[in-house]
PDB file of N, CA and C in Angstrom:
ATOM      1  N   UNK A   1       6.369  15.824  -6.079  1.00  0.00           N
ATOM      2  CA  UNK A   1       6.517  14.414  -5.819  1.00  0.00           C
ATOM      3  C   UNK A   1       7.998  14.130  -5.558  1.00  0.00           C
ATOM      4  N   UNK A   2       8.700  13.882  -4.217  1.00  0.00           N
ATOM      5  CA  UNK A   2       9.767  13.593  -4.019  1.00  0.00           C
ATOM      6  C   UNK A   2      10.134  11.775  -4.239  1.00  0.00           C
ATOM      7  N   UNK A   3      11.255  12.362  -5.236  1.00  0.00           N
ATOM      8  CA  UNK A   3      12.164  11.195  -5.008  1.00  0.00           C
ATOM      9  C   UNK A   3      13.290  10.619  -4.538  1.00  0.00           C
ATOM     10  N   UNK A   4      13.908  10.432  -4.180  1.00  0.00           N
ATOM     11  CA  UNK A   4      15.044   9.907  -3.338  1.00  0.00           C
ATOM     12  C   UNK A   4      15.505   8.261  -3.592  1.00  0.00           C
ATOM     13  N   UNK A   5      17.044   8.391  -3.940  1.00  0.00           N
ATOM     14  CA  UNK A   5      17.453   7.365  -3.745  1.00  0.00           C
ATOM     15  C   UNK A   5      18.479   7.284  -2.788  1.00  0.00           C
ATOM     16  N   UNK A   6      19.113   6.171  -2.116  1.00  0.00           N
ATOM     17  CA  UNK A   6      19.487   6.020  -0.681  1.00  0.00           C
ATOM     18  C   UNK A   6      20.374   4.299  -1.043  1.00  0.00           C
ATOM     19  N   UNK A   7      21.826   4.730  -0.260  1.00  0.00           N
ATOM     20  CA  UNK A   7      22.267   3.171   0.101  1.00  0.00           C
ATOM     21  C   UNK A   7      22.058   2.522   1.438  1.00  0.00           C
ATOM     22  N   UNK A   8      21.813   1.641   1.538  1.00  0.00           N
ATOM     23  CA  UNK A   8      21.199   1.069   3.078  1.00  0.00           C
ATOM     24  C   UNK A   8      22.124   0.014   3.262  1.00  0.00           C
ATOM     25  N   UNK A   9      23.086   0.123   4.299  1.00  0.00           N
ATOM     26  CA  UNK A   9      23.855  -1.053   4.907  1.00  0.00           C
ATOM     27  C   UNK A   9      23.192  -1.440   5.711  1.00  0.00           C
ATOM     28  N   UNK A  10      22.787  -2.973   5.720  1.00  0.00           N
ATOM     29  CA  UNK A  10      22.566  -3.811   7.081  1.00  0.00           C
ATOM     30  C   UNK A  10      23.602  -3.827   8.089  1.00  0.00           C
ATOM     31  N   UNK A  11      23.002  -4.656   8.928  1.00  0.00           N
ATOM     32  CA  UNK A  11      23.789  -5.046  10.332  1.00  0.00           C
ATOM     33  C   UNK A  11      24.526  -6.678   9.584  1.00  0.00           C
ATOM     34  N   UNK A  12      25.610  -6.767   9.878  1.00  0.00           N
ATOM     35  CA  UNK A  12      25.528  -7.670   9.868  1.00  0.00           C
ATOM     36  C   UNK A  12      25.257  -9.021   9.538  1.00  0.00           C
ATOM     37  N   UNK A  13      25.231 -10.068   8.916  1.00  0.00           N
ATOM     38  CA  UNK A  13      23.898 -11.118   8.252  1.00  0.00           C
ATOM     39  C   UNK A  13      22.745 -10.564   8.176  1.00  0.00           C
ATOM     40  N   UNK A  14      22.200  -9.668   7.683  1.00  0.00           N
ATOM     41  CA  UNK A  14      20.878  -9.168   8.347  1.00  0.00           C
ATOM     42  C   UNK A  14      20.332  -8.791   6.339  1.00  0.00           C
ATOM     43  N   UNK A  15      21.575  -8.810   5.541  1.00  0.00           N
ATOM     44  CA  UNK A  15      21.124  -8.205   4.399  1.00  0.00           C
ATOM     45  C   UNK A  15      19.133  -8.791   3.621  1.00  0.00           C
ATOM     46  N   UNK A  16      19.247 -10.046   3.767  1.00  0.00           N
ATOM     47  CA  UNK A  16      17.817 -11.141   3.433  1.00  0.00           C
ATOM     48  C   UNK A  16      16.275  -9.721   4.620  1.00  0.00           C
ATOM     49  N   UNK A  17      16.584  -9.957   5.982  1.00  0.00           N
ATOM     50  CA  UNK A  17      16.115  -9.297   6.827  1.00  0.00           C
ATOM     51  C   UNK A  17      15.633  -7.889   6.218  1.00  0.00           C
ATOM     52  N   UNK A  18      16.634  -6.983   5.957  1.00  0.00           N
ATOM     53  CA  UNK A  18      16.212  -5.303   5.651  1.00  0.00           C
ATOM     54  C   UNK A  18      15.824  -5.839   3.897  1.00  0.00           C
ATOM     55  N   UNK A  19      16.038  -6.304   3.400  1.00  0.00           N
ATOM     56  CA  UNK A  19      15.314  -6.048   2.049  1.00  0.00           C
ATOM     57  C   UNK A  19      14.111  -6.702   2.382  1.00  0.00           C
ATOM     58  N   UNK A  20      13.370  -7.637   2.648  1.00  0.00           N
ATOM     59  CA  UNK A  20      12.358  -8.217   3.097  1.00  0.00           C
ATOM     60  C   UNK A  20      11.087  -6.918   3.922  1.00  0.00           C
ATOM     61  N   UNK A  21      12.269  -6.052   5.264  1.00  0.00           N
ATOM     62  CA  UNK A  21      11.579  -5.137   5.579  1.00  0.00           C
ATOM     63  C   UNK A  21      10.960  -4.054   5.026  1.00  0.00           C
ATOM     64  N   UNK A  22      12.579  -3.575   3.732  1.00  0.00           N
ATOM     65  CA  UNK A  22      12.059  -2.309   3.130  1.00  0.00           C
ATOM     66  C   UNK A  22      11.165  -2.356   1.975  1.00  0.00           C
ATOM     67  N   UNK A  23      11.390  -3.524   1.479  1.00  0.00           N
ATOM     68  CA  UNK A  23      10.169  -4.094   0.521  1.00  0.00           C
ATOM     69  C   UNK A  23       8.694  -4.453   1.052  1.00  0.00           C
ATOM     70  N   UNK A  24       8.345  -4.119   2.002  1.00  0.00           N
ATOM     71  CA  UNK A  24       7.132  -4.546   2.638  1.00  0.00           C
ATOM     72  C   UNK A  24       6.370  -3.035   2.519  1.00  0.00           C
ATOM     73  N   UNK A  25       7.305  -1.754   2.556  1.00  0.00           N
ATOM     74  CA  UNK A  25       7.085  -0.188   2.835  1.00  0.00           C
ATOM     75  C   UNK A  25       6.472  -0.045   1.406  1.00  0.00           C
ATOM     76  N   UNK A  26       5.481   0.897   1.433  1.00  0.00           N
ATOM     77  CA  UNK A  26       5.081   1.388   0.256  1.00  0.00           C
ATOM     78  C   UNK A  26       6.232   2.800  -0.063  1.00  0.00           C
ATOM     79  N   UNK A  27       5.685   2.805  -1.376  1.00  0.00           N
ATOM     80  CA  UNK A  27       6.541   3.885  -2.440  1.00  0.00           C
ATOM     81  C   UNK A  27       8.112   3.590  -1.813  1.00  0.00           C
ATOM     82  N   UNK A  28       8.357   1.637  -1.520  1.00  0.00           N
ATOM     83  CA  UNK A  28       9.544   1.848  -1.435  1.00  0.00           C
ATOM     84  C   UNK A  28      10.324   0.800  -2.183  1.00  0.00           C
ATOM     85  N   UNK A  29      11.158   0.898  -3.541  1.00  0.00           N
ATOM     86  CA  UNK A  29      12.186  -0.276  -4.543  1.00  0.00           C
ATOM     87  C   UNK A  29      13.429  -0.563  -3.894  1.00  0.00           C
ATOM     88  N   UNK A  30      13.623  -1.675  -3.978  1.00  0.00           N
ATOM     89  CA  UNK A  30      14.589  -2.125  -3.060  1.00  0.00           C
ATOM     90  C   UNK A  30      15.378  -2.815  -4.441  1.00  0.00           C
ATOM     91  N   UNK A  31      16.570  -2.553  -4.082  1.00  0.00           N
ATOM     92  CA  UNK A  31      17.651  -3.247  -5.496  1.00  0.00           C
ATOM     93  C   UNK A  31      18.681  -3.525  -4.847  1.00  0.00           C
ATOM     94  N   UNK A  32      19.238  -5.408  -4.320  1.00  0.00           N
ATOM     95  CA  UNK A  32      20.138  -5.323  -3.762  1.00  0.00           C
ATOM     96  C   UNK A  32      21.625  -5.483  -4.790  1.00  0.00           C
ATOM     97  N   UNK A  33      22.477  -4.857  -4.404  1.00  0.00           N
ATOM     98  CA  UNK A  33      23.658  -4.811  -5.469  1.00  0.00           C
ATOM     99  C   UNK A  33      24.634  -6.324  -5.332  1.00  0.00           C
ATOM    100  N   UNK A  34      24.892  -6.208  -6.386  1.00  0.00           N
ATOM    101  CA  UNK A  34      25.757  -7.914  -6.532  1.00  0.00           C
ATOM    102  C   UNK A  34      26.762  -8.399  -6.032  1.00  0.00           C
ATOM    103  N   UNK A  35      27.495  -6.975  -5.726  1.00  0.00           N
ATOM    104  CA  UNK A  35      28.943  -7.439  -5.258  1.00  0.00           C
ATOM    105  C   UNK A  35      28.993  -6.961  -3.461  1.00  0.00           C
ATOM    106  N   UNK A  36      28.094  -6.588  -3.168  1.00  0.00           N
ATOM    107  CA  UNK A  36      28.551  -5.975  -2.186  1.00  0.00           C
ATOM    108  C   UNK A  36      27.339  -6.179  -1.143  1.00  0.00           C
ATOM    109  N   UNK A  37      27.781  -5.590   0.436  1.00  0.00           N
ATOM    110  CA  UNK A  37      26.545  -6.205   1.135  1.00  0.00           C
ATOM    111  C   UNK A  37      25.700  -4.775   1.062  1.00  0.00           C
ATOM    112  N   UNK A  38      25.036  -4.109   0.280  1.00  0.00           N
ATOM    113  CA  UNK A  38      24.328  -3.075   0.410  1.00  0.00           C
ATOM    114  C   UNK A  38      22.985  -3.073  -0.492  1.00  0.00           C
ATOM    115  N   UNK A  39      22.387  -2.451   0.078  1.00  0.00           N
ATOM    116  CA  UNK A  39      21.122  -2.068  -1.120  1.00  0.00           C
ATOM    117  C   UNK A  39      21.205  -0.815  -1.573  1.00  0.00           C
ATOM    118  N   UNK A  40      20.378  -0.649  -2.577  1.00  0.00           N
ATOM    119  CA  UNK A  40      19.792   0.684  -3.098  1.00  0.00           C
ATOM    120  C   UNK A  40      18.295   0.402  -3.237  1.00  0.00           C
ATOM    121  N   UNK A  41      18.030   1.493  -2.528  1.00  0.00           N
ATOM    122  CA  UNK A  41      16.721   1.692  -2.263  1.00  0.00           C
ATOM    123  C   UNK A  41      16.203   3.138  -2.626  1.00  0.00           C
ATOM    124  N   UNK A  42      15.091   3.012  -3.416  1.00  0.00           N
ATOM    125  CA  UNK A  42      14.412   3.994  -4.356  1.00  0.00           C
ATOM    126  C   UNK A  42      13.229   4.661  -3.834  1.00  0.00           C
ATOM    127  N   UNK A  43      12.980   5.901  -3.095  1.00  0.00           N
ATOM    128  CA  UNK A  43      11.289   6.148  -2.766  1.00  0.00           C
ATOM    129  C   UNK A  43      10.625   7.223  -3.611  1.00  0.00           C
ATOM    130  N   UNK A  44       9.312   6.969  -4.239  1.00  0.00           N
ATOM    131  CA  UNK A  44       8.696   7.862  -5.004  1.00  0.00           C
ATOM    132  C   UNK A  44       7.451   8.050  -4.070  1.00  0.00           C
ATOM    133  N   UNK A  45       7.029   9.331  -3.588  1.00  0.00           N
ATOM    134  CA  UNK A  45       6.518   9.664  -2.645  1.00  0.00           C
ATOM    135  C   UNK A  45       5.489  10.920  -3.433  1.00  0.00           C
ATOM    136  N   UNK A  46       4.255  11.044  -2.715  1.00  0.00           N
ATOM    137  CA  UNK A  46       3.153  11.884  -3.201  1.00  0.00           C
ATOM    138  C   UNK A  46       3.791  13.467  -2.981  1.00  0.00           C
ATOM    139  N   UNK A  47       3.803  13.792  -0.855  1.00  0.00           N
ATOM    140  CA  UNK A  47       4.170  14.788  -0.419  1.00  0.00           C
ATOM    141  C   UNK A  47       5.686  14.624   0.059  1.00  0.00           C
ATOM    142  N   UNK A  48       5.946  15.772   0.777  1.00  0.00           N
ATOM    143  CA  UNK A  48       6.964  16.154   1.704  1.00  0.00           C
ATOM    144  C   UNK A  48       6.803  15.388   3.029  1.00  0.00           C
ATOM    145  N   UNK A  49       5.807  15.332   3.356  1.00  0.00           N
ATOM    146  CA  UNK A  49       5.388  14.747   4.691  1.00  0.00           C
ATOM    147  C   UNK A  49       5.476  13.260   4.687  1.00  0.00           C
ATOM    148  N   UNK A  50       4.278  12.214   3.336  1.00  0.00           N
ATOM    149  CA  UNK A  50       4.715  11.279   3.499  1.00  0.00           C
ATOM    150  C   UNK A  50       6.157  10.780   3.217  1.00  0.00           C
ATOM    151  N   UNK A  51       7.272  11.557   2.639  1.00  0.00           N
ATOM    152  CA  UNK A  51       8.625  11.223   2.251  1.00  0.00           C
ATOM    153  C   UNK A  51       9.395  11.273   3.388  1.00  0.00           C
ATOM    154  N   UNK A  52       8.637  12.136   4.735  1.00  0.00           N
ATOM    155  CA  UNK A  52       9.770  12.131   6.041  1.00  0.00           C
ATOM    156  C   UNK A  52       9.305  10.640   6.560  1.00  0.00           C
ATOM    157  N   UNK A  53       7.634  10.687   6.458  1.00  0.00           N
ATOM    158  CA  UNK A  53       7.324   9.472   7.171  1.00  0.00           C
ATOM    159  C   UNK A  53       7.956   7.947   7.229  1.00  0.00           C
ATOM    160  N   UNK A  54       8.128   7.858   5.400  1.00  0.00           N
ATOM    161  CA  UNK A  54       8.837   6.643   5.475  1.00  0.00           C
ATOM    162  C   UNK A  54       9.911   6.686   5.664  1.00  0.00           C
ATOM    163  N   UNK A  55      10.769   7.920   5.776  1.00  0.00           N
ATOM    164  CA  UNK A  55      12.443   7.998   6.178  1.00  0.00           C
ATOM    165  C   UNK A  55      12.173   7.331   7.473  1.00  0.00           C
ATOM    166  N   UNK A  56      11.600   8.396   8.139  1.00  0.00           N
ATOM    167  CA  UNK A  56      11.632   7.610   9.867  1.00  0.00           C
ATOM    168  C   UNK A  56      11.237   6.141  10.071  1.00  0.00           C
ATOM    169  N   UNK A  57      10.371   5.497   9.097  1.00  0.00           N
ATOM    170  CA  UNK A  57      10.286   4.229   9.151  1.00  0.00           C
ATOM    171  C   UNK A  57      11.211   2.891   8.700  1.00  0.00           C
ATOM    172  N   UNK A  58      11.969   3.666   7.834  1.00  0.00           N
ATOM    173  CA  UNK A  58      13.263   2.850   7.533  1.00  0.00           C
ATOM    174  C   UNK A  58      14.483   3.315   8.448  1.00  0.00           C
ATOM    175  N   UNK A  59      14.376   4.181   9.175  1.00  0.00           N
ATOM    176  CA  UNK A  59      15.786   4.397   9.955  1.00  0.00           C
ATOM    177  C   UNK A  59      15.087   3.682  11.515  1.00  0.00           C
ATOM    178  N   UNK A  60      14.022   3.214  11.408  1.00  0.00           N
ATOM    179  CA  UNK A  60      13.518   2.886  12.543  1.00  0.00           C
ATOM    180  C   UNK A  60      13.901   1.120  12.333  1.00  0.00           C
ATOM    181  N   UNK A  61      13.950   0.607  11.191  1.00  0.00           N
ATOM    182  CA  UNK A  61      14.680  -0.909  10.998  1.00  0.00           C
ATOM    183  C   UNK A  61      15.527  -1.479  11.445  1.00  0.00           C
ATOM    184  N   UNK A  62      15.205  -2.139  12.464  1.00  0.00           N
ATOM    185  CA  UNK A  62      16.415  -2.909  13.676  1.00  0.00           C
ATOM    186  C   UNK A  62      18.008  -3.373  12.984  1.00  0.00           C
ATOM    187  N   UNK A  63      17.359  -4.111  11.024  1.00  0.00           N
ATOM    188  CA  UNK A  63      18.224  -4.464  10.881  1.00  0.00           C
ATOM    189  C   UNK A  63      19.491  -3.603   9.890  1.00  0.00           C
ATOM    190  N   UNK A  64      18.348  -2.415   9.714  1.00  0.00           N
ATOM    191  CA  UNK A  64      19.559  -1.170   9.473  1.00  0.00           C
ATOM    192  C   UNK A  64      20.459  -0.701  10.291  1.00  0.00           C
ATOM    193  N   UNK A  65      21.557  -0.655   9.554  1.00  0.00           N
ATOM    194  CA  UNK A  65      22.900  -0.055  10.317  1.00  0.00           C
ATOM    195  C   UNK A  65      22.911   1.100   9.630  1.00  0.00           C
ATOM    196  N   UNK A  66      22.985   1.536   8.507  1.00  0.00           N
ATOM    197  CA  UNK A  66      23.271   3.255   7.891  1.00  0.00           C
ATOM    198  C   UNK A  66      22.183   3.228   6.469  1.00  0.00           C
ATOM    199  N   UNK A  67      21.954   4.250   6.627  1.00  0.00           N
ATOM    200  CA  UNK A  67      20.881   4.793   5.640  1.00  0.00           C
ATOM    201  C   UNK A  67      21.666   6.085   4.699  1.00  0.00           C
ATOM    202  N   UNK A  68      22.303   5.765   3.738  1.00  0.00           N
ATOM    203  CA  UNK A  68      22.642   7.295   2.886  1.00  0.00           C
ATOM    204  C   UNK A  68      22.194   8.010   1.913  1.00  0.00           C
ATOM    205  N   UNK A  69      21.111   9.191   2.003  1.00  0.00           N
ATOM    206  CA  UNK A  69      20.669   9.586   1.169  1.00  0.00           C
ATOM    207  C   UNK A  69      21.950   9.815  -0.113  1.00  0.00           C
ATOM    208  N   UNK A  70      21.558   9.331  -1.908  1.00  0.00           N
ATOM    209  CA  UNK A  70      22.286   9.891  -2.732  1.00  0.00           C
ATOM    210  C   UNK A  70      22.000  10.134  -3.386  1.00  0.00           C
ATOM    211  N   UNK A  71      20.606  10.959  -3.442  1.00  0.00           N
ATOM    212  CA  UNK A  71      20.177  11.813  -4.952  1.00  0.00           C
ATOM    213  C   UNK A  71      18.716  12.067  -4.475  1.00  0.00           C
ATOM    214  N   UNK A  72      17.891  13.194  -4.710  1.00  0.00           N
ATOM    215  CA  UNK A  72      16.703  13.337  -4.294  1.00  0.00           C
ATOM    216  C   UNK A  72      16.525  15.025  -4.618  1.00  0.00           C
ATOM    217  N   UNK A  73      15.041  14.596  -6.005  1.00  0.00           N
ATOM    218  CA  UNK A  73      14.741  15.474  -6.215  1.00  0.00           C
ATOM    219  C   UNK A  73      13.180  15.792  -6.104  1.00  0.00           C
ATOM    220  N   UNK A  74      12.808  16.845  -6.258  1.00  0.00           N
ATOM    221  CA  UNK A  74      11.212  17.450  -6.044  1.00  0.00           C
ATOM    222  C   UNK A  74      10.418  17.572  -7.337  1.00  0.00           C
ATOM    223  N   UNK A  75       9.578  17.235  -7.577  1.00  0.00           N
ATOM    224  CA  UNK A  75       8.780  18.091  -8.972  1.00  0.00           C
ATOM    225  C   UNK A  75       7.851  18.585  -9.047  1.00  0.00           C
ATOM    226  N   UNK A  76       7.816  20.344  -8.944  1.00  0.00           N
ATOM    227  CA  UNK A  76       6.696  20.554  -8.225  1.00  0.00           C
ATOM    228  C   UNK A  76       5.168  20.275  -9.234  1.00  0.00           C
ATOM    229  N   UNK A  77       4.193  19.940  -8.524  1.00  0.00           N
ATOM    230  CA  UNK A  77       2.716  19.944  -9.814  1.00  0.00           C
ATOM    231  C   UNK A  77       2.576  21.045 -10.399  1.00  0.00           C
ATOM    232  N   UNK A  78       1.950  20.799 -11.818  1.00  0.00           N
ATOM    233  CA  UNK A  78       1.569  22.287 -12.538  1.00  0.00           C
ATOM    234  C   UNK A  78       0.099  22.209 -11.825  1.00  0.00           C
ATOM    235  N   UNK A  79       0.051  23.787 -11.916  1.00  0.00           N
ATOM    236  CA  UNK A  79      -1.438  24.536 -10.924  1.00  0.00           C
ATOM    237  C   UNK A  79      -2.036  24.987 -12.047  1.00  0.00           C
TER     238      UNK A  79
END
């Protein structure tokens, strides 16, 4: 089960816009920070596959300007 956390700069006035968007995404927490124009955004994801899917769907956000992965780990299931 991958997790990943990530800072997301908007464009611009746009901060209201991308949290609105990335909060709409499943397995996706959006935490915007107080002082600054950025979010942190949290994804807890089943596979590998759905964890690329929603990458590409948040870098696909008009009102994203940079996406930085900063921490992301795996755990694999016991068999």
């Amino acid at each position: 089960m991958p997790i990943k956390s990530y800072l997301a700069h908007p464009h611009d006035n746009q901060k209201h816009v991308l949290i609105a968007a990335l909060s709409a995404l499943d397995h996706c927490e959006v935490i915007p920070a107080e002082n600054k124009d950025i979010l942190i955004v949290v994804t807890d994801t089943e596979t590998k596959i759905e964890e690329d899917n929603l990458k590409e769907k948040m870098e696909a956000l008009s009102s994203l300007k940079l996406l930085a992965m900063v921490s992301g780990f795996d755990t694999p299931k016991n068999k």
